[in-house]
Protein backbone atom coordinates (compact mmCIF):
# COMPACT_ATOMS: atom_id res chain seq x y z
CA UNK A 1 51.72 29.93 13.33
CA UNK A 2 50.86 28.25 16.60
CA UNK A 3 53.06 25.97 19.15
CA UNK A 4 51.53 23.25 19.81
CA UNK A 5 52.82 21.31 22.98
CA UNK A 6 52.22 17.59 21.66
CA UNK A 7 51.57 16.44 25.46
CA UNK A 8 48.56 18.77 25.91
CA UNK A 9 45.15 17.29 26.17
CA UNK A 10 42.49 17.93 23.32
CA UNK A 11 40.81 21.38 23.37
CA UNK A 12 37.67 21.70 22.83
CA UNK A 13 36.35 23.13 19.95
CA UNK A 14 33.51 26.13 18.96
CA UNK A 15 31.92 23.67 17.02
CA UNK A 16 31.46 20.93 19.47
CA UNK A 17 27.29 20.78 19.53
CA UNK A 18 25.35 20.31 22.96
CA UNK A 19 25.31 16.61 23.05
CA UNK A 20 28.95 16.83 22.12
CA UNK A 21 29.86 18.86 24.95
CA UNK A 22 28.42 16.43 27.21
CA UNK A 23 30.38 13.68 25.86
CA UNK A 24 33.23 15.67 25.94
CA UNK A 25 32.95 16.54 29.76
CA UNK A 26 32.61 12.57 30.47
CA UNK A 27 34.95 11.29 28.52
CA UNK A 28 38.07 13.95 28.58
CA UNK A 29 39.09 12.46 32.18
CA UNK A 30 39.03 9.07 30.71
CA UNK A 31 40.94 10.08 27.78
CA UNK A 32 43.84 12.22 29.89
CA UNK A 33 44.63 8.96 31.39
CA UNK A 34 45.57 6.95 28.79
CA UNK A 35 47.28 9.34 27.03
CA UNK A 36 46.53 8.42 24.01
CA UNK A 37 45.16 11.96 22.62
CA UNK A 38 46.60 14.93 22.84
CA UNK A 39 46.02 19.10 21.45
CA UNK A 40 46.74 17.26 18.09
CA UNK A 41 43.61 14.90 18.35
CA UNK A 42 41.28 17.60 19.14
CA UNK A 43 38.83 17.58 15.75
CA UNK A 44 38.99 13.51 15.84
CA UNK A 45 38.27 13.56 19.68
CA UNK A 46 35.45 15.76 18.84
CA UNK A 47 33.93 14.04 16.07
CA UNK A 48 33.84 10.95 18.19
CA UNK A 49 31.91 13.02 21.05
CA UNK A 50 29.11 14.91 18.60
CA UNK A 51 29.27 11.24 17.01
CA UNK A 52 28.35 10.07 20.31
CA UNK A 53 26.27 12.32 21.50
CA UNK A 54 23.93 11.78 18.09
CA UNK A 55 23.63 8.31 19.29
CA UNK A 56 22.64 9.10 22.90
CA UNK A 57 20.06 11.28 21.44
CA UNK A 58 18.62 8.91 19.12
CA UNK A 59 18.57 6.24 21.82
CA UNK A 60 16.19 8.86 24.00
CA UNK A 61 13.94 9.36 21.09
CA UNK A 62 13.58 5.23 21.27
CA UNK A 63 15.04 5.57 17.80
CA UNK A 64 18.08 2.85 17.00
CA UNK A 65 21.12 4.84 15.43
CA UNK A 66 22.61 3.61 12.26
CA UNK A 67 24.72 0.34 12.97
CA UNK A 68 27.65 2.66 11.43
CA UNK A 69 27.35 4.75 13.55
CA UNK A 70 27.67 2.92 16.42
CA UNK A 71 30.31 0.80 14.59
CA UNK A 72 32.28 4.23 14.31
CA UNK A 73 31.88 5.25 17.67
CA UNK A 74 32.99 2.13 19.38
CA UNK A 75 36.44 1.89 16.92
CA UNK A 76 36.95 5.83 18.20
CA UNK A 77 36.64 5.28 21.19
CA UNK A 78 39.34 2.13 21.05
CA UNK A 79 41.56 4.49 19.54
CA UNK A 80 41.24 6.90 22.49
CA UNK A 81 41.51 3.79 24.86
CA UNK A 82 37.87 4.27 26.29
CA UNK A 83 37.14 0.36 26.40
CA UNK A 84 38.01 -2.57 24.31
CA UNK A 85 41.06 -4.31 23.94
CA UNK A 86 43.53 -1.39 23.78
CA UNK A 87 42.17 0.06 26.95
CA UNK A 88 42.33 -3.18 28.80
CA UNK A 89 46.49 -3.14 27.66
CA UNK A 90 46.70 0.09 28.74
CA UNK A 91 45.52 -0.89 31.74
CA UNK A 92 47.73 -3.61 32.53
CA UNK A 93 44.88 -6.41 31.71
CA UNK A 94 44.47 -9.58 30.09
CA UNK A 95 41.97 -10.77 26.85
CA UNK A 96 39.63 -13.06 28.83
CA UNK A 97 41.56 -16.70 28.04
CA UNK A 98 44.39 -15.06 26.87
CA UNK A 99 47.66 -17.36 28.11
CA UNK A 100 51.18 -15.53 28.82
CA UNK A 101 53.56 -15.85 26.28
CA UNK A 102 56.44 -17.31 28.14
CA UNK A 103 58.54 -16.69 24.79
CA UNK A 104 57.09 -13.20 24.13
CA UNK A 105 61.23 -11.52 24.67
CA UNK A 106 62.41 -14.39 22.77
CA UNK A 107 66.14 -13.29 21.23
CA UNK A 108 65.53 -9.92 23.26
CA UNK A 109 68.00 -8.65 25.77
């Protein structure tokens, strides 16, 4: 049996392919900050990075990858708070035209 401390980022795993690794070195900064993965995330976060990194390699054959998988990639990447709208209220920021809810702690103390 193994402790895992659930604060802990991701590690990387022996199965992580090159393209993966790449990915992995960009984006594990990026993903420390939001905290939104931890040790316990470590086979998602890597799927998302060999799932990335088969895109980037497609894209430098001048091939277009599959629209799922860069349908897949993006909503990974929103769960680890890379871009999109979770990363942008992580961040502190706004929906473009999105108004303040001036009744948002209604009947809270």
């Amino acid at each position: 049996m193994e402790i895992v401390d659930p604060g802990a980022l991701p590690q990387q795993p022996t199965w992580l392919t090159d393209e993966g690794k790449l990915i992995w070195l960009d984006d594990i900064g990026r993903v420390s900050s939001t905290k939104l993965a931890t040790e316990n995330d470590s086979t998602i976060f890597a799927n998302y990075c060999n799932l990335q990194g088969a895109i980037a390699t497609a894209w430098r054959k001048g091939e277009v990858p599959p629209i799922t998988a860069l349908t897949e990639a993006r909503r990974m990447a929103e769960q680890f708070g890379l871009f999109g709208r979770k990363s942008r209220v992580m961040a502190g920021g706004k929906e473009p035209g999105e108004i303040e809810n001036p009744f948002r702690r209604n009947g809270r103390r």
